[in-house]
N, C-alpha and C. Protein backbone atom coordinates (compact mmCIF):
# COMPACT_ATOMS: atom_id res chain seq x y z
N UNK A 1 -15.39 8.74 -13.00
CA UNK A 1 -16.33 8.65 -11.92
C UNK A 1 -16.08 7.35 -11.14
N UNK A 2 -16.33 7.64 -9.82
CA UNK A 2 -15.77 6.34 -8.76
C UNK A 2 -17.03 6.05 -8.19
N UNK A 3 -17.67 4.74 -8.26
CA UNK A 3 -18.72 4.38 -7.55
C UNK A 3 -17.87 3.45 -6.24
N UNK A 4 -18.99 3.76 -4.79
CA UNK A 4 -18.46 2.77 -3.78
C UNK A 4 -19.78 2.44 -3.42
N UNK A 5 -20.01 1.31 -3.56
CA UNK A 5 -20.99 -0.07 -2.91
C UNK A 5 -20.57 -0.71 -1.94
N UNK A 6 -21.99 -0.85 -0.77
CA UNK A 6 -21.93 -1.35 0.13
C UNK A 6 -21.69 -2.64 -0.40
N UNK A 7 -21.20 -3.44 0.44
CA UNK A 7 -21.12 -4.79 -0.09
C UNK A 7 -20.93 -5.66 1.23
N UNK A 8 -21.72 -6.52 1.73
CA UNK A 8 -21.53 -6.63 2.85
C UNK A 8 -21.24 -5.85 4.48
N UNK A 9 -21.22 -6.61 5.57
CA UNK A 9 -21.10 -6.09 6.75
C UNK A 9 -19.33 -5.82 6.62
N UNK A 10 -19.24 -4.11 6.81
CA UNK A 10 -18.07 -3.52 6.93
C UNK A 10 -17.12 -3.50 5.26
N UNK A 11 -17.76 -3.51 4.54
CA UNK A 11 -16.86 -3.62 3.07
C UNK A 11 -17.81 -2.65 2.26
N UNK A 12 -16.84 -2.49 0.96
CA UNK A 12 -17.62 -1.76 -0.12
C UNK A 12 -17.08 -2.30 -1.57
N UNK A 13 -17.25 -2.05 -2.62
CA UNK A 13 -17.01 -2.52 -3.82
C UNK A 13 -16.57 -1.04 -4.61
N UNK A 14 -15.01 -0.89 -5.33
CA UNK A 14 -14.76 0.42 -5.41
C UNK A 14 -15.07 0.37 -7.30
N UNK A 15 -15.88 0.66 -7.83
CA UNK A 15 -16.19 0.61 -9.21
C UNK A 15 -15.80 1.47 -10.36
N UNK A 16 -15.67 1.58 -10.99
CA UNK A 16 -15.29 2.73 -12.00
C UNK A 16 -16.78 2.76 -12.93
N UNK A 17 -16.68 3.77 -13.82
CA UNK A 17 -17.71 4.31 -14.34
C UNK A 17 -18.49 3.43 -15.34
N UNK A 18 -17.42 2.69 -15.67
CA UNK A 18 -18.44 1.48 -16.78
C UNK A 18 -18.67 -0.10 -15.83
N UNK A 19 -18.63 0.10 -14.33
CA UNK A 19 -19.24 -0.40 -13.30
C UNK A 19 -18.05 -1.48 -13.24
N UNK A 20 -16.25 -1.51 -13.70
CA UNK A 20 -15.77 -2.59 -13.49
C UNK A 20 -15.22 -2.26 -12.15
N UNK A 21 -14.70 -3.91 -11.71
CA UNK A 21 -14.03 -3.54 -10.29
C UNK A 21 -12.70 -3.00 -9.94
N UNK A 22 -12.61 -2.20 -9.31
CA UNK A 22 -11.36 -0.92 -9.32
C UNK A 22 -10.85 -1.57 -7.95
N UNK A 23 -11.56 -2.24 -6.81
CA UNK A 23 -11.07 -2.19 -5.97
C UNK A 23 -11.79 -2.45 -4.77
N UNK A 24 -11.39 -2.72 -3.32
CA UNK A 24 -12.72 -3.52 -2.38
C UNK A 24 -12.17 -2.27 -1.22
N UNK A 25 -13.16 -1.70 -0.17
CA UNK A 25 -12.48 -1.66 1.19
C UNK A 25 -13.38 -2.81 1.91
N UNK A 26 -12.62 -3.12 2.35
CA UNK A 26 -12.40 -4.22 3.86
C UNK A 26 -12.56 -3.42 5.32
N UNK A 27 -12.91 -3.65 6.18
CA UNK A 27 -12.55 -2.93 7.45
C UNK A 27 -11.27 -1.62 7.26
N UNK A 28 -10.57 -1.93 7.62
CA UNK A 28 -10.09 0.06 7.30
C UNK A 28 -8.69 -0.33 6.42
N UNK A 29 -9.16 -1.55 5.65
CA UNK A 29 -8.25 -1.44 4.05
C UNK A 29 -8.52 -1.07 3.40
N UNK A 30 -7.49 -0.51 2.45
CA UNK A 30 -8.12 0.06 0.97
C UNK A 30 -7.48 -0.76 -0.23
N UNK A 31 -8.12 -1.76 -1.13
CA UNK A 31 -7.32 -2.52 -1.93
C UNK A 31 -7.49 -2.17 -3.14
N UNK A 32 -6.81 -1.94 -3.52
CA UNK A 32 -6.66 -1.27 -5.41
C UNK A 32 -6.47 -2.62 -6.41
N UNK A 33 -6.90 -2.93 -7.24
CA UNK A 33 -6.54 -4.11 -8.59
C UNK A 33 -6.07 -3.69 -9.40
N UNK A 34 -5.50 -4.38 -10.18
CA UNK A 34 -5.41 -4.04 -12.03
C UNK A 34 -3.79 -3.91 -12.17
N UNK A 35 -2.61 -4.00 -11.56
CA UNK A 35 -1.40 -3.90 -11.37
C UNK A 35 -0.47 -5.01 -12.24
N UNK A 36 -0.08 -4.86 -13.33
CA UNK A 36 0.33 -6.00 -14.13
C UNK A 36 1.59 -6.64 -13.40
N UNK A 37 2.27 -6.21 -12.36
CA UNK A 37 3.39 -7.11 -12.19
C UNK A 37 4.12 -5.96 -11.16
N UNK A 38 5.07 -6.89 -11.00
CA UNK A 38 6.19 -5.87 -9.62
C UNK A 38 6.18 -4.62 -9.88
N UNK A 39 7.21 -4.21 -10.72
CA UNK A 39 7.51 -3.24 -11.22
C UNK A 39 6.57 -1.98 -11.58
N UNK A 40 5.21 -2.66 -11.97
CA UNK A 40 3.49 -1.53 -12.01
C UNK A 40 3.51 -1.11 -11.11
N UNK A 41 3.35 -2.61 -10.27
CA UNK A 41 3.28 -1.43 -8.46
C UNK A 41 3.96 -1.10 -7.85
N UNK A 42 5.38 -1.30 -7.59
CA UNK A 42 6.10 -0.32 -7.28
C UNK A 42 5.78 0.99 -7.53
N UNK A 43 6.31 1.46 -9.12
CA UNK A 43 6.17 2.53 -9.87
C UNK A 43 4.64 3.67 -8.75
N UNK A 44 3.84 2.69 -8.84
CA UNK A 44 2.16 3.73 -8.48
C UNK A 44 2.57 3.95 -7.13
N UNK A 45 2.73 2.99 -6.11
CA UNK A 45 2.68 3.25 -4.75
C UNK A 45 3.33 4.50 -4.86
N UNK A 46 4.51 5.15 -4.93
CA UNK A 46 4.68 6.95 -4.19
C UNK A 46 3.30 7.60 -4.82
N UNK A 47 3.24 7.40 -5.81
CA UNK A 47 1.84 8.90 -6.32
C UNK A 47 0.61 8.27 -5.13
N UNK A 48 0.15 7.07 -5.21
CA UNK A 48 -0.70 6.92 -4.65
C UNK A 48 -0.90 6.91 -3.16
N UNK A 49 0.55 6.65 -2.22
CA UNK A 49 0.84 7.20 -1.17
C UNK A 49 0.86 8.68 -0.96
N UNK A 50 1.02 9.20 -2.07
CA UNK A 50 1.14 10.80 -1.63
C UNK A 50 -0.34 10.77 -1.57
N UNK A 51 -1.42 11.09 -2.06
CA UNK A 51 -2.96 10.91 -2.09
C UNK A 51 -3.28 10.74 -1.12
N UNK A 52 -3.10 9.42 -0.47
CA UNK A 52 -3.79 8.68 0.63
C UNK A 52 -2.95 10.00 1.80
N UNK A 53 -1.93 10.04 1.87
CA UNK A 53 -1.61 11.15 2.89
C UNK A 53 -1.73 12.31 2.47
N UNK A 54 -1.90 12.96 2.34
CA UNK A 54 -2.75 14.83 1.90
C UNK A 54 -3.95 13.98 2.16
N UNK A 55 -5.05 13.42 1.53
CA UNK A 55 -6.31 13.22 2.04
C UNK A 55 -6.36 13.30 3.83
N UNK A 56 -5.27 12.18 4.13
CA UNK A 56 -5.42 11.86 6.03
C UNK A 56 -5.30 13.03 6.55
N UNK A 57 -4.23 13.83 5.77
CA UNK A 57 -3.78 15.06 6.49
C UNK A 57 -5.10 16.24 6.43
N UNK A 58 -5.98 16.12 5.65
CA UNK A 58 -7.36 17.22 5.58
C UNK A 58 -8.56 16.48 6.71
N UNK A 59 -8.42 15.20 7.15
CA UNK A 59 -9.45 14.59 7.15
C UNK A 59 -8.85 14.64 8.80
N UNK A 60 -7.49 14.48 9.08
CA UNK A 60 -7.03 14.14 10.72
C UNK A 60 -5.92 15.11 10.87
N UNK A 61 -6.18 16.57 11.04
CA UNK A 61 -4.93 17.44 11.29
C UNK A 61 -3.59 16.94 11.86
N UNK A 62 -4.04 15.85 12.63
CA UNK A 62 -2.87 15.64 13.72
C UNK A 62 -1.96 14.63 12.92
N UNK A 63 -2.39 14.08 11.87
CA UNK A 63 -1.82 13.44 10.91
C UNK A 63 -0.39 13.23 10.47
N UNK A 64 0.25 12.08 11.21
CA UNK A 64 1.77 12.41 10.91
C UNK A 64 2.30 12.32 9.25
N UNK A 65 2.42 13.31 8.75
CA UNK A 65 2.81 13.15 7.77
C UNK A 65 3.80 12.75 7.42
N UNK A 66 3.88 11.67 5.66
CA UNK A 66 4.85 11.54 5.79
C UNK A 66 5.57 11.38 4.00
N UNK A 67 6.65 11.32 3.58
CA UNK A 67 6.41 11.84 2.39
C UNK A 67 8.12 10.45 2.27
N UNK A 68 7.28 9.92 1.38
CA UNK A 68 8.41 8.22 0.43
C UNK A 68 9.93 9.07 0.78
N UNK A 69 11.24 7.83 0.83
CA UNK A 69 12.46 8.55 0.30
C UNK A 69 12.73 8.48 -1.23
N UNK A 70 13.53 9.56 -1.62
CA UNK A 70 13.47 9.21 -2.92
C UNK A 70 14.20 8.15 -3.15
N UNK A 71 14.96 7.27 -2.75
CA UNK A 71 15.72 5.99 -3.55
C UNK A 71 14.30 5.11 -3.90
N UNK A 72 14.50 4.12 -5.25
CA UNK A 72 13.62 3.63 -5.61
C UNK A 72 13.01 2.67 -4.36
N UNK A 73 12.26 2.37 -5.21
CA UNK A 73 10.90 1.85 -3.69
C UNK A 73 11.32 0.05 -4.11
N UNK A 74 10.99 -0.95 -3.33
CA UNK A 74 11.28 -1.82 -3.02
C UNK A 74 10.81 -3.00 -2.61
N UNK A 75 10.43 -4.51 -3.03
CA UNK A 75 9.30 -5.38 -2.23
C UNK A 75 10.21 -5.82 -0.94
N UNK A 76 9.14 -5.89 -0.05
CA UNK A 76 10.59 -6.43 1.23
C UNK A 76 8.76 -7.29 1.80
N UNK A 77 9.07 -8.14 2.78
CA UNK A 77 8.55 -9.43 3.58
C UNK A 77 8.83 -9.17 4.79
N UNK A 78 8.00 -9.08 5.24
CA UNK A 78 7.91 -9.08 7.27
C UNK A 78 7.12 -10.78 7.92
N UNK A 79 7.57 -11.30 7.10
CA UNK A 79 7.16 -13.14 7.60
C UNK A 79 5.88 -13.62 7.51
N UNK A 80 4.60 -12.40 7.52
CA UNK A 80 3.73 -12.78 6.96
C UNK A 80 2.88 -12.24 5.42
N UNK A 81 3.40 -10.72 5.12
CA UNK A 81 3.21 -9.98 4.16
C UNK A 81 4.74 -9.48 3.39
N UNK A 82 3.81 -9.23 2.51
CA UNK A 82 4.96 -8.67 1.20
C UNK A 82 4.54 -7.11 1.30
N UNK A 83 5.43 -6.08 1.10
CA UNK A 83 5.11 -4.84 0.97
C UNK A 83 5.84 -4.44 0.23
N UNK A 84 5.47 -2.49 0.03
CA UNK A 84 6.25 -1.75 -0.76
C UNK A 84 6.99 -1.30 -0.06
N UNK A 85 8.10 -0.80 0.32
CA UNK A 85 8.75 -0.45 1.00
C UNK A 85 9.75 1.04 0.35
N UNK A 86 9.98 1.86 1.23
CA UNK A 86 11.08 2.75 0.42
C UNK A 86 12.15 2.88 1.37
N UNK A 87 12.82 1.58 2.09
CA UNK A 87 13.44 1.65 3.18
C UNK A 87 13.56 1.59 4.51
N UNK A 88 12.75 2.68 4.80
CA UNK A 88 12.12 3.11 5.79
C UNK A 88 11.23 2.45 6.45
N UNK A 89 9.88 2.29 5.96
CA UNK A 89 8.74 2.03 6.37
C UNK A 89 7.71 1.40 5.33
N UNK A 90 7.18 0.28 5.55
CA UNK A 90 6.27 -0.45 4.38
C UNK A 90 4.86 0.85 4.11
N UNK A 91 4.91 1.08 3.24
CA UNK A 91 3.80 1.65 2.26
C UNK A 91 2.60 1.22 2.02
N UNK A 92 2.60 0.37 1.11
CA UNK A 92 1.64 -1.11 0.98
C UNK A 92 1.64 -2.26 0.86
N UNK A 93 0.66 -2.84 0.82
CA UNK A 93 0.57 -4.38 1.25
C UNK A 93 0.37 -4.91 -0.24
N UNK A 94 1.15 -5.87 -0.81
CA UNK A 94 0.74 -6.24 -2.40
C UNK A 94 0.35 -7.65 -1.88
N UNK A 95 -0.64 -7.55 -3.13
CA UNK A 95 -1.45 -9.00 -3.04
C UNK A 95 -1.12 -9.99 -4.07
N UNK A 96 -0.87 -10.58 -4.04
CA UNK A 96 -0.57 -11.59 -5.71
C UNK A 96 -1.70 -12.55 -5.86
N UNK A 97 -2.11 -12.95 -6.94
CA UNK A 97 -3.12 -13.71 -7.63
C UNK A 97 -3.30 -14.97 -6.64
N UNK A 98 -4.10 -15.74 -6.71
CA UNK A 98 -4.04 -17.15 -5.94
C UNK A 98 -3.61 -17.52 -6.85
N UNK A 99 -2.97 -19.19 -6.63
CA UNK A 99 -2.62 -20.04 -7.91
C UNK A 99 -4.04 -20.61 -8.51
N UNK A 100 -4.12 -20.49 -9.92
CA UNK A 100 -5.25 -21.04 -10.69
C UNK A 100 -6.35 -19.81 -11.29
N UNK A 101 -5.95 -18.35 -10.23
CA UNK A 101 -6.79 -17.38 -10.80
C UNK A 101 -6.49 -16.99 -12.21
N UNK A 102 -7.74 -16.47 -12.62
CA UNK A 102 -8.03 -16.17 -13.78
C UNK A 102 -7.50 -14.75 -14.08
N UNK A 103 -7.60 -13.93 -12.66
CA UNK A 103 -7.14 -12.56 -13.37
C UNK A 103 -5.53 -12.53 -12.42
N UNK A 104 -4.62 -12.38 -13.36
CA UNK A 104 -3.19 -12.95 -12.86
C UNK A 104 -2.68 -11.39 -12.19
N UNK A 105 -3.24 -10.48 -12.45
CA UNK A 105 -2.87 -8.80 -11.84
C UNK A 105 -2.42 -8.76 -10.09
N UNK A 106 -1.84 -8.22 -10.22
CA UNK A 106 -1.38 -7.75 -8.53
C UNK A 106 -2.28 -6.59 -7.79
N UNK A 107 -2.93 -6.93 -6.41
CA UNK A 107 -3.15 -5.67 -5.73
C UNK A 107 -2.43 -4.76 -4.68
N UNK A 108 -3.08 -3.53 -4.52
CA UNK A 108 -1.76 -2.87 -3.36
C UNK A 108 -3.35 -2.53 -2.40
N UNK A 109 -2.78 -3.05 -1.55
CA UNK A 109 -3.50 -2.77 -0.49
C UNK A 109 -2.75 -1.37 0.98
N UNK A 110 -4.07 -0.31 0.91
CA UNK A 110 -3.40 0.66 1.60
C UNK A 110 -4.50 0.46 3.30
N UNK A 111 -3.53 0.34 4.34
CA UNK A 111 -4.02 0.30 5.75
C UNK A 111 -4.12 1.96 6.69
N UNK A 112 -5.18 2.28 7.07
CA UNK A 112 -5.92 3.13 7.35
C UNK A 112 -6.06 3.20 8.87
N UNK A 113 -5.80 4.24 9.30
CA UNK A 113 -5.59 4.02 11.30
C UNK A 113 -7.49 3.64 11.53
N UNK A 114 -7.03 3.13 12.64
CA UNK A 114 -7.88 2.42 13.43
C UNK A 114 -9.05 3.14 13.59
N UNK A 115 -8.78 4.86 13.90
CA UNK A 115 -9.94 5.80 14.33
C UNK A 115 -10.65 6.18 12.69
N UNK A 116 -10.26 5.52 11.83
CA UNK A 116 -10.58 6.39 10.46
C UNK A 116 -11.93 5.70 10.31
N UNK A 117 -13.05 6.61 9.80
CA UNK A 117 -14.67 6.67 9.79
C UNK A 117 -14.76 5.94 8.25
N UNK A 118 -15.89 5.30 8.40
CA UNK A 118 -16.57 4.76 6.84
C UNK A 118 -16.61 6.38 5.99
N UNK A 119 -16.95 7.44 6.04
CA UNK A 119 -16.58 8.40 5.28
C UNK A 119 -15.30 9.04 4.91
N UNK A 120 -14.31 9.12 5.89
CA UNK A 120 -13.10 9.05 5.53
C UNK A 120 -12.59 8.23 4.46
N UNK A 121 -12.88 6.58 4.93
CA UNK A 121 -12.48 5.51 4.18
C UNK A 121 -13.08 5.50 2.28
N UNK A 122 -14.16 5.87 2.75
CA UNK A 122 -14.76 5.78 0.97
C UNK A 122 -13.95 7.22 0.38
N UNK A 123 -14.07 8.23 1.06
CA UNK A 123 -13.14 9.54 0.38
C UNK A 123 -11.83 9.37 -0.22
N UNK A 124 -11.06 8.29 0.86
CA UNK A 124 -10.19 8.30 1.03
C UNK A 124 -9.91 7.38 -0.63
N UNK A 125 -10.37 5.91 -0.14
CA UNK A 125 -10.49 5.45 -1.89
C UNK A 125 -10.86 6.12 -2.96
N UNK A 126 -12.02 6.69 -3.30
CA UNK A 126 -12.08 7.85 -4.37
C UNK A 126 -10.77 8.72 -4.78
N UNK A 127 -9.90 9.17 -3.72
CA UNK A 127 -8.70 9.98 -4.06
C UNK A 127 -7.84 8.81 -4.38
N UNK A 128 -7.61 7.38 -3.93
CA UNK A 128 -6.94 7.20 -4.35
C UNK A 128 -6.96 6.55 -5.90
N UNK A 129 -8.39 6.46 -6.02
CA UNK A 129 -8.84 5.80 -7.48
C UNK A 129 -8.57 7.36 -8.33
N UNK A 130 -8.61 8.33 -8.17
CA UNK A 130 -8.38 9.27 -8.72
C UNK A 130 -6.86 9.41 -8.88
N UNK A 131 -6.02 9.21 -8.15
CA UNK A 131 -4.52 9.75 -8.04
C UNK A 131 -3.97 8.44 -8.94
N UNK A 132 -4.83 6.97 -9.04
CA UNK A 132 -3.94 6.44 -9.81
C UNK A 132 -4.55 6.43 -11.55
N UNK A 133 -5.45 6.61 -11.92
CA UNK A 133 -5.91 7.27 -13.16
C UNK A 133 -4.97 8.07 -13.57
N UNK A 134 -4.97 9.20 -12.82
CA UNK A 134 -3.61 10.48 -13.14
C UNK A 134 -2.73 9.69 -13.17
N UNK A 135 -1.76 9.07 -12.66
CA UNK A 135 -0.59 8.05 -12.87
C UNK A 135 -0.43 7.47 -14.31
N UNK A 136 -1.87 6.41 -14.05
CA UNK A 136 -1.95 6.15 -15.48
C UNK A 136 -2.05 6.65 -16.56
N UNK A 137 -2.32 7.83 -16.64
CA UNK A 137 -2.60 8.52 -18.05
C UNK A 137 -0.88 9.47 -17.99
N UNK A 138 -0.63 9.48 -17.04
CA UNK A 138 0.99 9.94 -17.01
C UNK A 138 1.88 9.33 -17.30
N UNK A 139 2.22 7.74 -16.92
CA UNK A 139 3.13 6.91 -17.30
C UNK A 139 3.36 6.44 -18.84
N UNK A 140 4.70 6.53 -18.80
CA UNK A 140 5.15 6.45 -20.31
C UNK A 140 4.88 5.35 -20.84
N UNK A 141 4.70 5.04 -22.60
CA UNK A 141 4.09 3.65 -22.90
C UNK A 141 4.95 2.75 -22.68
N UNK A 142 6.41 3.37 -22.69
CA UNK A 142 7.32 2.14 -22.48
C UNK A 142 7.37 1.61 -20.75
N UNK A 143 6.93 2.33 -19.90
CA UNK A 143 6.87 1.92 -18.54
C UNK A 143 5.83 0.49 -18.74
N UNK A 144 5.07 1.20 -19.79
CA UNK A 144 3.75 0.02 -19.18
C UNK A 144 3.68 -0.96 -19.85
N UNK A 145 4.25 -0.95 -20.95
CA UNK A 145 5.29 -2.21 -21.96
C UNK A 145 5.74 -3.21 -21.43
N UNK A 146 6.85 -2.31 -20.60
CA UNK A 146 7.45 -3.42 -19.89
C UNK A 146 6.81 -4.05 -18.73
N UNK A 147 5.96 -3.02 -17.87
CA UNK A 147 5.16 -4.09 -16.77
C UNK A 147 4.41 -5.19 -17.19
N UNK A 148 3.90 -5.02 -18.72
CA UNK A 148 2.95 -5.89 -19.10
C UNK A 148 3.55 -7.47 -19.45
N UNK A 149 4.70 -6.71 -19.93
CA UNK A 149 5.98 -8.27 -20.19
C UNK A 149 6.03 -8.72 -19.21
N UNK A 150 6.87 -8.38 -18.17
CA UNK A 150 6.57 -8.65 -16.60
C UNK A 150 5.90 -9.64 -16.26
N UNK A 151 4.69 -8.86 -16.62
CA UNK A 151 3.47 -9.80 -15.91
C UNK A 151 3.13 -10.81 -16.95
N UNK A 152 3.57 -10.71 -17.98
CA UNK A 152 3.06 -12.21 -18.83
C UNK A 152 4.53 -13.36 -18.37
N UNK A 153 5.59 -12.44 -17.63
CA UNK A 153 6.92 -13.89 -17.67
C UNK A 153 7.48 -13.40 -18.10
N UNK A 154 7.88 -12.26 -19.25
CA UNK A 154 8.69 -12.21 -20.04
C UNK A 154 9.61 -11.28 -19.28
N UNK A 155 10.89 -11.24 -19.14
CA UNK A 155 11.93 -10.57 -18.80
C UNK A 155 11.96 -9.30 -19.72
N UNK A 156 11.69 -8.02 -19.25
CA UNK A 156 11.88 -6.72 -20.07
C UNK A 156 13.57 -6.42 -20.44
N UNK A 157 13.98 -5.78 -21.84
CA UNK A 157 15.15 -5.76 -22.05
C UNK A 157 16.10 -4.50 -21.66
């Protein structure tokens, strides 16, 4: 179950069922948490890009669809952001910890056209808090082994 709280002017708080934080929208961002390191989010962004587009595509017919290449996906920098990239076109926006934070996890932040409605936007998070659950309960233990090394420093072998 996905709770979304208002939380301020233009934001919401994206919760999961034992009320922890899953995730914020911002004006017409959608930011996901909990990502142990590069390699986590890489891995999620295609499932969770596919989501976010089939949702746009029910919600805005005219919806250019568009579907990842398959070569693996990629961090690339446009001078002020870091993204996911699959070549082509940045995906999402990853967030990295401040220095000194306590929770050291990476976010992927997904950007939402301009015309998209506060109901769109909360739907839209719900599918994607849903599409990455499915991920997670799909990914192999050794995938998440190694992201977790990753993210503590340790070089996976």
């Amino acid at each position: 179950m996905v709770t979304v709280i208002a939380d301020g002017t233009n934001g919401h708080r994206i919760e999961g069922a034992n009320g922890a934080l899953l995730g914020l929208i911002r004006g017409k961002t959608i930011r996901l948490t909990g990502f142990s390191g590069d390699a986590d989010a890489l891995r999620a962004t295609t499932p969770l890009w596919r989501a976010l587009d089939a949702m746009l595509g029910r919600a805005y017919p005219g919806w250019p669809r568009y579907e990842p290449g398959t070569a693996p996906l990629r961090l690339v920098h446009d001078g002020a952001h870091e993204w996911t990239s699959d070549g082509t076109r940045p995906l999402a926006r990853v967030l990295r910890p401040a220095p000194g934070a306590t929770d050291r996890t990476l976010s992927l932040e997904f950007l939402l056209p301009s015309y998209a409605t506060d109901g769109v936007l909360i739907t839209a998070a719900s599918a994607l808090v849903h599409a990455l659950e499915r991920w997670r309960d799909a990914e192999p233990p050794t995938a998440r082994a190694e992201a977790t090394l990753e993210a503590a420093g340790a070089a996976p072998r």
